[in-house]
C-alpha atoms as a PDB file:
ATOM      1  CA  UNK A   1       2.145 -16.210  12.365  1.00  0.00           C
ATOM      2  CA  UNK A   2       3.028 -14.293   9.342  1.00  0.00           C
ATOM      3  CA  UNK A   3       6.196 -11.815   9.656  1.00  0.00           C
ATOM      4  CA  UNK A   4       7.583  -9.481   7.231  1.00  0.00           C
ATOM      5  CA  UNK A   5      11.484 -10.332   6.732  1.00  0.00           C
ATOM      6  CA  UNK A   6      12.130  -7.536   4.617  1.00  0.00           C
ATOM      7  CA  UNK A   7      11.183  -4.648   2.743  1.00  0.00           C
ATOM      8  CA  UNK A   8      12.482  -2.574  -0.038  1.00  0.00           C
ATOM      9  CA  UNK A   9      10.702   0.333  -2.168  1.00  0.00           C
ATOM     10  CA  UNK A  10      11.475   2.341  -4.957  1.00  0.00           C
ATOM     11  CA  UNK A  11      10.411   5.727  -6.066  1.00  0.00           C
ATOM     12  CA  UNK A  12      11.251   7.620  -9.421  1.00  0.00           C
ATOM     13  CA  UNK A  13      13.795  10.527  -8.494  1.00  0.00           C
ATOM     14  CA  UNK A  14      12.021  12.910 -11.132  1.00  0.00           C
ATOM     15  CA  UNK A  15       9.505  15.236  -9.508  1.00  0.00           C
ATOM     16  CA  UNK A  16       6.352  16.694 -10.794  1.00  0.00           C
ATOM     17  CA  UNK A  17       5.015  19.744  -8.899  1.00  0.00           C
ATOM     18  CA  UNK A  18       1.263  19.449  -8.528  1.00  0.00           C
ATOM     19  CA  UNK A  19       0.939  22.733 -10.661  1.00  0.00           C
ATOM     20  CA  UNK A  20       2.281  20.932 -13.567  1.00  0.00           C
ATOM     21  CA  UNK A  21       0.099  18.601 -13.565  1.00  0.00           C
ATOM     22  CA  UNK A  22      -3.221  21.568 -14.299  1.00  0.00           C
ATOM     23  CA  UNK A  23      -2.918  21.851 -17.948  1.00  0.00           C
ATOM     24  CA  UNK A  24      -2.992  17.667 -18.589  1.00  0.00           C
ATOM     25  CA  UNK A  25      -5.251  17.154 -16.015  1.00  0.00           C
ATOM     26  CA  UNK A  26      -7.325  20.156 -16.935  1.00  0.00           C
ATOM     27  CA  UNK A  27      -7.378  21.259 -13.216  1.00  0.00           C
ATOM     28  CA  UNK A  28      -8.583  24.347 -12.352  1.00  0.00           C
ATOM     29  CA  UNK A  29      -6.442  26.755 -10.129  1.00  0.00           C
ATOM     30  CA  UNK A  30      -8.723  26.565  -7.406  1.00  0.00           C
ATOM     31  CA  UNK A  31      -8.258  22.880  -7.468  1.00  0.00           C
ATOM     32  CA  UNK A  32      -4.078  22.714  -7.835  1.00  0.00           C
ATOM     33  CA  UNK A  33      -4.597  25.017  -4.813  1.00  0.00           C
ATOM     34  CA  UNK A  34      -7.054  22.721  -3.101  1.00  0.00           C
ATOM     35  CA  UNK A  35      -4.350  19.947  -3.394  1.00  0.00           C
ATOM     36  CA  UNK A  36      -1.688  21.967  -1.834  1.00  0.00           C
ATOM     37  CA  UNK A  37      -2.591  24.206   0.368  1.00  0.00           C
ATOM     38  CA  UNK A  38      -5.439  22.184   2.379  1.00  0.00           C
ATOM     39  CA  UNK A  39      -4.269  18.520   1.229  1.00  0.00           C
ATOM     40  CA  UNK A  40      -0.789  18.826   1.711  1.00  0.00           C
ATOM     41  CA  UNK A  41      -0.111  17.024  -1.746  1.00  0.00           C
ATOM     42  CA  UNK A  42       2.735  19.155  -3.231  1.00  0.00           C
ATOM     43  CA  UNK A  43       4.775  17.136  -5.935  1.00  0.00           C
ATOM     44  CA  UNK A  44       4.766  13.425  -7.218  1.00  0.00           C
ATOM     45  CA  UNK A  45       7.341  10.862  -8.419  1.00  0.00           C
ATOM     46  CA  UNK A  46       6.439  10.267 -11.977  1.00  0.00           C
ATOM     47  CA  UNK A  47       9.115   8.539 -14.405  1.00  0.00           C
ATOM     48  CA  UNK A  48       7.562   8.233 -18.403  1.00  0.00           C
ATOM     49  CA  UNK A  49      10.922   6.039 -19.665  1.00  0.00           C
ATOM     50  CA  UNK A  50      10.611   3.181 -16.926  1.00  0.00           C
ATOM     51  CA  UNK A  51       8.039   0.675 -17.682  1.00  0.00           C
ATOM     52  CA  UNK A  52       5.647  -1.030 -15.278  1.00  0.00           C
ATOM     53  CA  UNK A  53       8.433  -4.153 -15.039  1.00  0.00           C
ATOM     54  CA  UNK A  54      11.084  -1.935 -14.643  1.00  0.00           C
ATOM     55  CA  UNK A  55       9.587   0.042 -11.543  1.00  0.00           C
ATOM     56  CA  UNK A  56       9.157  -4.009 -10.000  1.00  0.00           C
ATOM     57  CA  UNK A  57      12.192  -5.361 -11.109  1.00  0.00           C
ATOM     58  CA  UNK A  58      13.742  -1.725  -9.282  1.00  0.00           C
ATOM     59  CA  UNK A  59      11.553  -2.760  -6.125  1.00  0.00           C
ATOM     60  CA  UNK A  60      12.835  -6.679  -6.029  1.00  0.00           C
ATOM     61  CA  UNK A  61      16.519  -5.304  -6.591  1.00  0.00           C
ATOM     62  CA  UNK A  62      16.653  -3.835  -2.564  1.00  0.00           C
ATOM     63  CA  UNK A  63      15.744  -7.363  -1.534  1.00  0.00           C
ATOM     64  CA  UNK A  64      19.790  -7.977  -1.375  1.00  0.00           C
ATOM     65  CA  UNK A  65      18.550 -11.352   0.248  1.00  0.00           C
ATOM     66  CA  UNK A  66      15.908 -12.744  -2.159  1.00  0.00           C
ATOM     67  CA  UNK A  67      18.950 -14.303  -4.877  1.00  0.00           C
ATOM     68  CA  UNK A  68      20.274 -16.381  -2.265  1.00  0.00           C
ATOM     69  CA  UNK A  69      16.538 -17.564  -0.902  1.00  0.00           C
ATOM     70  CA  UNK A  70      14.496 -17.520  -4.139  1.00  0.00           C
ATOM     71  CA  UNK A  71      14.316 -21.378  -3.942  1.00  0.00           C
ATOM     72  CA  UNK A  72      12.534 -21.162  -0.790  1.00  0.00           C
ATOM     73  CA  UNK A  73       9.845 -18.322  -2.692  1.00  0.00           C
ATOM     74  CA  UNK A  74       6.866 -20.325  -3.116  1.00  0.00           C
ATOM     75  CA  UNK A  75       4.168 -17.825  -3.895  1.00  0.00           C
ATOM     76  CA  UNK A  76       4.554 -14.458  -5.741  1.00  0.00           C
ATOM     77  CA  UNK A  77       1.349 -12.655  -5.109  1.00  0.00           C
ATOM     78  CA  UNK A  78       1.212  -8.798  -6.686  1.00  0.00           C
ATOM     79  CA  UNK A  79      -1.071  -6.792  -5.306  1.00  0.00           C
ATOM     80  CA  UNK A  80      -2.641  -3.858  -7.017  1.00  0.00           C
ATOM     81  CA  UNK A  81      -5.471  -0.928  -7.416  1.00  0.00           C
ATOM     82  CA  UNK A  82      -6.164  -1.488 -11.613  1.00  0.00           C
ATOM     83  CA  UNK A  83      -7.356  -4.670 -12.564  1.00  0.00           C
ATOM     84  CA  UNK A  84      -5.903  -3.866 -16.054  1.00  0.00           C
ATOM     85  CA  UNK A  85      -2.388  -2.215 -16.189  1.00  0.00           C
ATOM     86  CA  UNK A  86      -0.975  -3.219 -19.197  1.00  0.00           C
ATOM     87  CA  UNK A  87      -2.354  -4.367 -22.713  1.00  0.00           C
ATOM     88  CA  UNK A  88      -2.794  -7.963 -23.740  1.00  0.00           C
ATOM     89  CA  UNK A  89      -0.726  -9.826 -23.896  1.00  0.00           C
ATOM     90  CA  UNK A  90       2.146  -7.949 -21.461  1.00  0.00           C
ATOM     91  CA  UNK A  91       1.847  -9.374 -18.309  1.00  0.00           C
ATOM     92  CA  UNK A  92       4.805  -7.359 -16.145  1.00  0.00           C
ATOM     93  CA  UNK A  93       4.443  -9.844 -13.337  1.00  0.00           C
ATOM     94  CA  UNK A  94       5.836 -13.448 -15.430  1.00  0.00           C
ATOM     95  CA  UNK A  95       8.259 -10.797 -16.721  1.00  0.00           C
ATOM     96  CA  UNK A  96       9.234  -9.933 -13.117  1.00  0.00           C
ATOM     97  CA  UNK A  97       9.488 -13.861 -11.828  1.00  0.00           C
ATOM     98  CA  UNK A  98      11.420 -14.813 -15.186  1.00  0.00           C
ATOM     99  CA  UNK A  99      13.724 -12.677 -14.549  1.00  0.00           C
ATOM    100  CA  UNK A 100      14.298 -12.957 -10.905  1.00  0.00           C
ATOM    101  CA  UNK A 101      14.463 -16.560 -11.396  1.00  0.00           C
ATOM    102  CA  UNK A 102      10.903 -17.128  -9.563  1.00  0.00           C
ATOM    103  CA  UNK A 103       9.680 -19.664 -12.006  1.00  0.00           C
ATOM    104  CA  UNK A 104       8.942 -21.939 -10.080  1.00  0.00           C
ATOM    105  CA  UNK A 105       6.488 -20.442  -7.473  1.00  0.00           C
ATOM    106  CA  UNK A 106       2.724 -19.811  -7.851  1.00  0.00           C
ATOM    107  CA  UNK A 107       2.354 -16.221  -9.029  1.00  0.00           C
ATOM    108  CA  UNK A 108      -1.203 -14.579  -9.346  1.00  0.00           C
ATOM    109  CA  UNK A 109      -2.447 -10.716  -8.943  1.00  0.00           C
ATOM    110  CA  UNK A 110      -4.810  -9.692  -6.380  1.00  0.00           C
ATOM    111  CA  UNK A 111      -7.038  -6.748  -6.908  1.00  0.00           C
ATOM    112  CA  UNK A 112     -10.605  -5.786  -6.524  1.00  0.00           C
ATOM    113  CA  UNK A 113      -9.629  -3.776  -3.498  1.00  0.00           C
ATOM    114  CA  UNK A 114      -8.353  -0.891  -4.964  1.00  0.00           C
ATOM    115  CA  UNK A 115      -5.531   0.715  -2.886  1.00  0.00           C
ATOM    116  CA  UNK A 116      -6.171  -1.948  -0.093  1.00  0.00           C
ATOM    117  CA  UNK A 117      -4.881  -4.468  -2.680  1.00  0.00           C
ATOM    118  CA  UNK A 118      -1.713  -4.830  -0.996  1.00  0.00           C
ATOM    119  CA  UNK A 119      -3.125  -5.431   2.832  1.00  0.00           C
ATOM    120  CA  UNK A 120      -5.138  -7.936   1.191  1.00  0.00           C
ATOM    121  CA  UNK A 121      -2.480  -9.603  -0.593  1.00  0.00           C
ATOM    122  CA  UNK A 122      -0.572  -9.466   2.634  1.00  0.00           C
ATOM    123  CA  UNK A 123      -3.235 -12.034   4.267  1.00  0.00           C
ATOM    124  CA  UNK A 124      -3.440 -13.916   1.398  1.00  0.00           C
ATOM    125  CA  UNK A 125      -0.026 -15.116   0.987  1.00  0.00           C
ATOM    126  CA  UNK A 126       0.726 -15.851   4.747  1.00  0.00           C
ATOM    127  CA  UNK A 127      -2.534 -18.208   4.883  1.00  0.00           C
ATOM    128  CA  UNK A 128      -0.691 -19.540   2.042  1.00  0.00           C
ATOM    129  CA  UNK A 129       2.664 -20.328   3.882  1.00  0.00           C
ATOM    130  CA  UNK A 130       0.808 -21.290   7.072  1.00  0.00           C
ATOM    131  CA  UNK A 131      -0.528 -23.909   4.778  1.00  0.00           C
ATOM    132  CA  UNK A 132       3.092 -25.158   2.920  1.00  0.00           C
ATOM    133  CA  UNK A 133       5.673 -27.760   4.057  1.00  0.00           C
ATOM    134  CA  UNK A 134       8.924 -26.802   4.639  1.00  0.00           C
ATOM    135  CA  UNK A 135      10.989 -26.846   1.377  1.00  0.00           C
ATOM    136  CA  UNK A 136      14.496 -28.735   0.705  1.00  0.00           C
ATOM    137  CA  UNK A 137      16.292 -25.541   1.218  1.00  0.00           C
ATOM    138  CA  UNK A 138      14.271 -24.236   4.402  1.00  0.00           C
ATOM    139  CA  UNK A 139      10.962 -22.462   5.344  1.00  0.00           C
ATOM    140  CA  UNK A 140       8.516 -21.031   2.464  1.00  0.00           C
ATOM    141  CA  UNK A 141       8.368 -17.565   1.735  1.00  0.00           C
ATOM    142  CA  UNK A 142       6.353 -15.378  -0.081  1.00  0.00           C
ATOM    143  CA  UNK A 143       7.314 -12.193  -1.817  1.00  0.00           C
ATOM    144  CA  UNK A 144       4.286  -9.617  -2.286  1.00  0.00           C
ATOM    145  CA  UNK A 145       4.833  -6.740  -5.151  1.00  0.00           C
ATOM    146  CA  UNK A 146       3.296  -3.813  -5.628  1.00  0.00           C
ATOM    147  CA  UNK A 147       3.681  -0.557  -8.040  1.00  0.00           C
ATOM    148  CA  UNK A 148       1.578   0.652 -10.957  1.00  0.00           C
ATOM    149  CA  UNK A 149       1.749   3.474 -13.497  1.00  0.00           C
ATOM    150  CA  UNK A 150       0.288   6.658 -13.654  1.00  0.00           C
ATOM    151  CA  UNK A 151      -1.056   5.409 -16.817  1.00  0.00           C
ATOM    152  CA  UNK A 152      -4.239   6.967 -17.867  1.00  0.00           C
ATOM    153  CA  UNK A 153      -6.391  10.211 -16.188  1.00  0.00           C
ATOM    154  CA  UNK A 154      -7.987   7.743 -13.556  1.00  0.00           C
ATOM    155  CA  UNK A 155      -4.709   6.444 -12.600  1.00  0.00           C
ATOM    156  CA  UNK A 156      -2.936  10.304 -11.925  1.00  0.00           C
ATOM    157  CA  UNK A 157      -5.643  11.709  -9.414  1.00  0.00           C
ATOM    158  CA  UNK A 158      -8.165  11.340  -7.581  1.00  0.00           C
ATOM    159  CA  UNK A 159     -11.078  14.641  -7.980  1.00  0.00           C
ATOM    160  CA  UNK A 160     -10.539  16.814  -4.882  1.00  0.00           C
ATOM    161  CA  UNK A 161      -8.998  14.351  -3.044  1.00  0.00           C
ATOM    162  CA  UNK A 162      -5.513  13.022  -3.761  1.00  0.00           C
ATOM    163  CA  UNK A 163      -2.651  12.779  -6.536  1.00  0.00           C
ATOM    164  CA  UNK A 164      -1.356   9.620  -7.470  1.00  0.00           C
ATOM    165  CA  UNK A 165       2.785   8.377  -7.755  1.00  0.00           C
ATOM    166  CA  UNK A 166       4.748   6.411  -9.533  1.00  0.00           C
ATOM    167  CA  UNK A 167       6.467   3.578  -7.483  1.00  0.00           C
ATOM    168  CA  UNK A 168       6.584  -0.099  -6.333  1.00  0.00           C
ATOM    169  CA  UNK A 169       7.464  -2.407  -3.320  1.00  0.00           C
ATOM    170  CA  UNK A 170       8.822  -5.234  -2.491  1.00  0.00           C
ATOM    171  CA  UNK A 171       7.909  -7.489   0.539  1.00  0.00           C
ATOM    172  CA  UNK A 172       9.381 -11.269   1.990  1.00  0.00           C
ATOM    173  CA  UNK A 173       6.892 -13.107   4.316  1.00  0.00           C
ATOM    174  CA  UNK A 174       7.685 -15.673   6.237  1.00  0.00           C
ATOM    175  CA  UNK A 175       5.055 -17.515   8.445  1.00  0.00           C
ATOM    176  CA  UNK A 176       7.850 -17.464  11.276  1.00  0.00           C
ATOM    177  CA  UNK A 177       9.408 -14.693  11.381  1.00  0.00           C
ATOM    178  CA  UNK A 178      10.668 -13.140  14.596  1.00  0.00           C
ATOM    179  CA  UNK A 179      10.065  -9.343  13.803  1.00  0.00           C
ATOM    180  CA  UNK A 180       6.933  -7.729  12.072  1.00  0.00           C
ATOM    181  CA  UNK A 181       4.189 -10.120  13.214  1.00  0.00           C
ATOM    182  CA  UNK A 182       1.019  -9.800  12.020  1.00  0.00           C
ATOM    183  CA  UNK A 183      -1.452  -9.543  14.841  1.00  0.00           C
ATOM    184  CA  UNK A 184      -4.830  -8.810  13.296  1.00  0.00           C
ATOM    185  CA  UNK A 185      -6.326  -7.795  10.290  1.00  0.00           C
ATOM    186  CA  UNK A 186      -9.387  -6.074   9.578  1.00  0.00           C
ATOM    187  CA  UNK A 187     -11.386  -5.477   5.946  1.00  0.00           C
ATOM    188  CA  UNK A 188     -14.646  -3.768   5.357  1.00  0.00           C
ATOM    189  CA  UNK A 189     -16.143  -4.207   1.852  1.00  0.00           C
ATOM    190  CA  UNK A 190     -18.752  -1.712   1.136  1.00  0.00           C
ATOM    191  CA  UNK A 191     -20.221  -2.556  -2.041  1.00  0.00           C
ATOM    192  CA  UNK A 192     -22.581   0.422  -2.879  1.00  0.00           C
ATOM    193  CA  UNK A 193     -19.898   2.745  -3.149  1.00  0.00           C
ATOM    194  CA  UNK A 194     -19.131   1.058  -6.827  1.00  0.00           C
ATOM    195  CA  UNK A 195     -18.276   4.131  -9.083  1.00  0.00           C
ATOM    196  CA  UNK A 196     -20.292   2.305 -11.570  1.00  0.00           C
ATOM    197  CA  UNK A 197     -23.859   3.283 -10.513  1.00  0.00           C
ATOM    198  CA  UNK A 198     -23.136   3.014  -6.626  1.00  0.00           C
ATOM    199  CA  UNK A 199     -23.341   5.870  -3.895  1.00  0.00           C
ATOM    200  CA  UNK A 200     -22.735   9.094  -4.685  1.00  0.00           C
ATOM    201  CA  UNK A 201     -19.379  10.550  -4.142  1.00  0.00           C
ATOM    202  CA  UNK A 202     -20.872  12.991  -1.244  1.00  0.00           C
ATOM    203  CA  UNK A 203     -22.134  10.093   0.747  1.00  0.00           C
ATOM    204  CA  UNK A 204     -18.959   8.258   0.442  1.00  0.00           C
ATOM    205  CA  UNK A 205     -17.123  11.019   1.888  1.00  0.00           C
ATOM    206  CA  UNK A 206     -19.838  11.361   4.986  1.00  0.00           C
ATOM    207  CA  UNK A 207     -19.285   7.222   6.137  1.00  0.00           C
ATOM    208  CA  UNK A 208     -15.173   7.681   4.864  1.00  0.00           C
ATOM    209  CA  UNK A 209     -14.125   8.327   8.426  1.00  0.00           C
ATOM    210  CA  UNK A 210     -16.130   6.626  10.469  1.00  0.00           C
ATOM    211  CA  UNK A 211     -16.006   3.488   8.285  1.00  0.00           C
ATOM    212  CA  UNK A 212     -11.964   3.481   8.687  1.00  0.00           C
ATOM    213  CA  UNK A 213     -12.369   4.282  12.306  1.00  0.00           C
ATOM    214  CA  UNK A 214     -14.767   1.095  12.548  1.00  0.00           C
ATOM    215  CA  UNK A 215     -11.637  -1.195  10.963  1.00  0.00           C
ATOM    216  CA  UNK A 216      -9.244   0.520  12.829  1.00  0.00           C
ATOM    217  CA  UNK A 217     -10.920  -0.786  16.034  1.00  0.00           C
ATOM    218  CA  UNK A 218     -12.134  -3.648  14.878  1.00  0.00           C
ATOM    219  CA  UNK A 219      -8.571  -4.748  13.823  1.00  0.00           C
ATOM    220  CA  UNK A 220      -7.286  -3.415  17.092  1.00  0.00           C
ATOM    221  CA  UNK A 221      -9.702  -5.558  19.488  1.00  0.00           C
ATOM    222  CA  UNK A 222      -8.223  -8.387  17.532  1.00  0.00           C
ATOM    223  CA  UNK A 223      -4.975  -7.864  18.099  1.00  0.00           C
ATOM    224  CA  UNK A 224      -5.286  -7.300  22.271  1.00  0.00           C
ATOM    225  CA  UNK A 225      -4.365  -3.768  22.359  1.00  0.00           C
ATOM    226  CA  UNK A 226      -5.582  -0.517  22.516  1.00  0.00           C
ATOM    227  CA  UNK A 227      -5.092   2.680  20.559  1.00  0.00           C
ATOM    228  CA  UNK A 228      -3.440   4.405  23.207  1.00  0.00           C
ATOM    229  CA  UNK A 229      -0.745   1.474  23.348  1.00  0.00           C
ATOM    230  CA  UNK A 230       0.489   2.148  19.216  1.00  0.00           C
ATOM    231  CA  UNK A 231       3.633   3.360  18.791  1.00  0.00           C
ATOM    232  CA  UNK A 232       2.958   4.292  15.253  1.00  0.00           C
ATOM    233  CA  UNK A 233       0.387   4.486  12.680  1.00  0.00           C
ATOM    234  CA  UNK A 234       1.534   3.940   8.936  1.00  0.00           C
ATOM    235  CA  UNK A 235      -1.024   5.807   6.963  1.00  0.00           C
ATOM    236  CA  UNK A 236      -2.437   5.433   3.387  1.00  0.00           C
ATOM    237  CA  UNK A 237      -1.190   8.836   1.957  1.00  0.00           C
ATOM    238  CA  UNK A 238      -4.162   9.842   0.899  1.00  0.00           C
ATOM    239  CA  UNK A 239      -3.632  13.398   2.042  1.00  0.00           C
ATOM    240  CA  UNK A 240      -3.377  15.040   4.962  1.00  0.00           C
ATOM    241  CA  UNK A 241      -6.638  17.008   5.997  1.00  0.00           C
ATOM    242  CA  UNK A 242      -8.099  12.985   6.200  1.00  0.00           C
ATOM    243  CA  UNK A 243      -6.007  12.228   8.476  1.00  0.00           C
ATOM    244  CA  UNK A 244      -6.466  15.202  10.589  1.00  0.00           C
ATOM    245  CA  UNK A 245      -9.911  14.734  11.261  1.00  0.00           C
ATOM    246  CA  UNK A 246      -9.662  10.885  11.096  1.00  0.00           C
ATOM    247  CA  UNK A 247      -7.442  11.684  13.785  1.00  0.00           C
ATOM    248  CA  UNK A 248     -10.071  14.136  15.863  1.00  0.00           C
ATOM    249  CA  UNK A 249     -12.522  11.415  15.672  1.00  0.00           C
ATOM    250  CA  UNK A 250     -10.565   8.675  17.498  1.00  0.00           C
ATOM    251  CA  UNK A 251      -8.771  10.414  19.649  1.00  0.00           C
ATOM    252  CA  UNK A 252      -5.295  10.029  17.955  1.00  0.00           C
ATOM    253  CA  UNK A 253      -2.732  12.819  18.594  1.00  0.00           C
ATOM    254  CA  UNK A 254      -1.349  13.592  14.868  1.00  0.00           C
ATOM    255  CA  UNK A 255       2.194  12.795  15.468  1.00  0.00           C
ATOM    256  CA  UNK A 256       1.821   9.290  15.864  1.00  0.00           C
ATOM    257  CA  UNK A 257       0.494   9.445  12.344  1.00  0.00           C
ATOM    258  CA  UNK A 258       3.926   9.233   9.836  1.00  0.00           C
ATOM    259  CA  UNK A 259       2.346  11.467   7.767  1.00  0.00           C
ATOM    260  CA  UNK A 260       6.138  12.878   6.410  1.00  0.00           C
ATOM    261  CA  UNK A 261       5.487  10.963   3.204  1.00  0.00           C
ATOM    262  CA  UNK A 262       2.321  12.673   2.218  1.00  0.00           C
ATOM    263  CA  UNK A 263       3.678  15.594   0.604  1.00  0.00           C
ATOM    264  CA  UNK A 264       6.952  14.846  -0.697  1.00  0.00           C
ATOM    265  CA  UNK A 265       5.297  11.919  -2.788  1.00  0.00           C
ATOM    266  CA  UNK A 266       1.306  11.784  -2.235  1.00  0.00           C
ATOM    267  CA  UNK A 267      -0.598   8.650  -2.592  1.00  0.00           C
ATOM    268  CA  UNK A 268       1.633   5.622  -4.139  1.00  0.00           C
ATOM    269  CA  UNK A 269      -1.326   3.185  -4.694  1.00  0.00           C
ATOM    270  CA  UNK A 270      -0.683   0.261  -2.868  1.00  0.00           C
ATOM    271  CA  UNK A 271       2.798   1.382  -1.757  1.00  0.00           C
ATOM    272  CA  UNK A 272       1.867   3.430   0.684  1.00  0.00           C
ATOM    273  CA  UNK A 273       2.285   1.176   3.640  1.00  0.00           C
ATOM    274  CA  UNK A 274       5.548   0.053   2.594  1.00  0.00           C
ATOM    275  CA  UNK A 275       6.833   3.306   1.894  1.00  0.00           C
ATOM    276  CA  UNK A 276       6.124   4.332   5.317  1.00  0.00           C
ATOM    277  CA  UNK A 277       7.952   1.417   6.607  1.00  0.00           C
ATOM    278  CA  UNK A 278      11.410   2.486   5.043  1.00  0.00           C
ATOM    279  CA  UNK A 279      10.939   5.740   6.135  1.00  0.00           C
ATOM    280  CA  UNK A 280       9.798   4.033   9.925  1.00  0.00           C
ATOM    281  CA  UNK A 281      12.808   1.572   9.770  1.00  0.00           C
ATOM    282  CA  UNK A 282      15.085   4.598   8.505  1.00  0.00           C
ATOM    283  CA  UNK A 283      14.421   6.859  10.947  1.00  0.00           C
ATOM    284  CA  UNK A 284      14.106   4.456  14.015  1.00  0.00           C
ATOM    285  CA  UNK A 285      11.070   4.958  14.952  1.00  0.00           C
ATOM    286  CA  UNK A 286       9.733   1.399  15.685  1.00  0.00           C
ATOM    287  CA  UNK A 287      11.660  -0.336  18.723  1.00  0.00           C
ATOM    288  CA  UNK A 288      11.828  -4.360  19.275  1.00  0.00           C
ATOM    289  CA  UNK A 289       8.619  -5.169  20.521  1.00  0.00           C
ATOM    290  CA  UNK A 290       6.309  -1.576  19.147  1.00  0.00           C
ATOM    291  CA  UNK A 291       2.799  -2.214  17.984  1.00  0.00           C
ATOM    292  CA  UNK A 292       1.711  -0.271  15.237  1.00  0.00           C
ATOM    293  CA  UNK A 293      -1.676  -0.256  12.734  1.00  0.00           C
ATOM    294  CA  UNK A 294      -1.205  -0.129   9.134  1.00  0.00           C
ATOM    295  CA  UNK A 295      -4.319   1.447   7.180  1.00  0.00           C
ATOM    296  CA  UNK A 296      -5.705   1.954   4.030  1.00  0.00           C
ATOM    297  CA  UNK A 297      -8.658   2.637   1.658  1.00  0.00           C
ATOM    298  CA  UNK A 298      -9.532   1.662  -1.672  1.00  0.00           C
ATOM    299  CA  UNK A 299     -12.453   3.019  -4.229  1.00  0.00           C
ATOM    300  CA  UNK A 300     -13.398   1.982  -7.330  1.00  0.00           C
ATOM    301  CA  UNK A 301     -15.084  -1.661  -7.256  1.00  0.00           C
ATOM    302  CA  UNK A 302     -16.856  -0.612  -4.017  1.00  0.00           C
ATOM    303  CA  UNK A 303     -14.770   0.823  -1.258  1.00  0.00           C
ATOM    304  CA  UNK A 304     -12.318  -1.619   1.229  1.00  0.00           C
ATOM    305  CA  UNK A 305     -11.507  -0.063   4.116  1.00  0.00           C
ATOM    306  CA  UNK A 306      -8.742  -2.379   5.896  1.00  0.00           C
ATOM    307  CA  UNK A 307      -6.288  -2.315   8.773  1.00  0.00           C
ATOM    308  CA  UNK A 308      -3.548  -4.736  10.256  1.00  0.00           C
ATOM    309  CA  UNK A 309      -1.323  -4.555  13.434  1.00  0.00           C
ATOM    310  CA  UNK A 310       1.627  -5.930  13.586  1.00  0.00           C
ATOM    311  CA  UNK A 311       4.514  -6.654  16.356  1.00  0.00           C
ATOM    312  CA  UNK A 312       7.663  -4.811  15.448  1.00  0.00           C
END
């Protein structure tokens, strides 16, 4: 069963106030407002001077454990919403495994999914261990990265909806592991919501809900439990009016939502779920033995909608 040994994120320290963002963006008033006021979203991390290897290599460098077990990393998988980040021929993750002295395992990106990149990638590389002798020195493990740039217009915000940070993650998986079982996992690919001639954006906003709803139980009847028997939902940060009414729908009262992370950093790609895991771990909110439902959403090459549960 795959299990999440460890966790580490990173997040610029500068700060970027969603107003200062208008005049670049060319956002009207009315929508800098929008963003605040009824989304919640009131700063980001951004960070020009650090490079798209440097905001990886920062995530890797909280995984105090990974030097001492990198000969037992057989897969590097890097999960992420862009399929291009960087021009040809950069490629930030053989940078990232040179450097960390990961040579040696299979790395590959995972996309396609948007923001649910990193769920995805999450499945992925423990069907990959489940599959992989033992190695000389123990176990296999796999370490899933994510973090991406704020690199273009497409890549800072999302029209009326969210604002995007700067930041990364870094995740070991065992297919052993005694804390943070996976239970279930649940993806719905809806491919007529392609921005490239799909849906329009007003229909995609009518099915948003009840599509993530859908996963949410679907993901939940797969794991054995019930809503009502979560001890915490880790959100994909969106914003926070979604998650309000996502919330009304299903019959979820708001505070199990950790929804802290929303404002102080609004939507970190395919962070998100890990950066609500620090802040879950830090805070001790998950006891030996919780349940709790990871979510998340991605648009662009159709929409994903995705969930997993896992066994704290």
């Amino acid at each position: 069963m795959t299990a999440i040994d460890a966790v580490s994120v990173f997040l610029p320290q500068r700060r970027v106030p969603v107003e200062s963002l208008a005049a670049p963006l060319g956002l009207s008033d009315m929508q800098v407002r929008l963003f605040r006021r009824f989304h919640g979203l009131t700063e980001v991390r951004r960070d020009p001077a650090l490079s798209l290897t440097d905001l990886l290599l920062r995530a890797a460098a909280g995984l105090t454990a990974l030097p001492a077990l990198r000969r037992r990393v057989r897969f590097v998988v890097y999960g992420r919403a862009f399929p291009v980040v960087t021009p040809y021929p950069v490629n930030p993750l053989h940078e990232v495994c040179r450097t960390l002295g990961l040579g040696h395992a299979l790395a590959f990106t995972l996309t396609q999914q948007s923001c649910a990149s990193a769920l995805a990638a999450i499945d992925v590389a423990g069907r990959l261990l489940a599959a992989e002798p033992d190695t000389p020195d123990g176990p296999p493990l796999a370490l899933v990265l994510t973090g991406e740039k704020a690199f273009t217009r497409d890549a800072q915000f999302i029209p009326e909806t969210s604002v995007f940070s700067e930041g990364s993650s870094a995740c070991l998986l065992s297919a052993g592991g005694g804390r943070d079982r996976l239970l279930a996992y649940a993806c719905h690919q809806r491919g007529e919501f392609d921005v490239a001639g799909g849906e329009s954006p007003a229909r995609f906003q009518r099915v948003y809900r009840p599509a993530l709803a859908e996963v949410i139980g679907r993901a939940l009847d797969r794991a054995g439990t019930t809503l009502s028997e979560l001890r915490l939902v880790l959100p994909h940060n969106v914003n926070l009016m979604t998650w309000k009414r996502l919330c009304r729908l299903i019959g979820l009262p708001l505070e199990r939502v950790l929804l802290d992370n929303v404002t102080g950093t609004g939507h970190v790609f395919c962070a998100d779920a890990f950066v609500n895991y620090r802040t879950a771990r830090e805070r001790g909110l998950l006891r030996p033995g919780d349940r709790y439902l990871v979510a998340a959403v991605g648009a662009g090459d159709g929409a994903t909608f995705a969930a997993m549960v896992f066994e704290h």
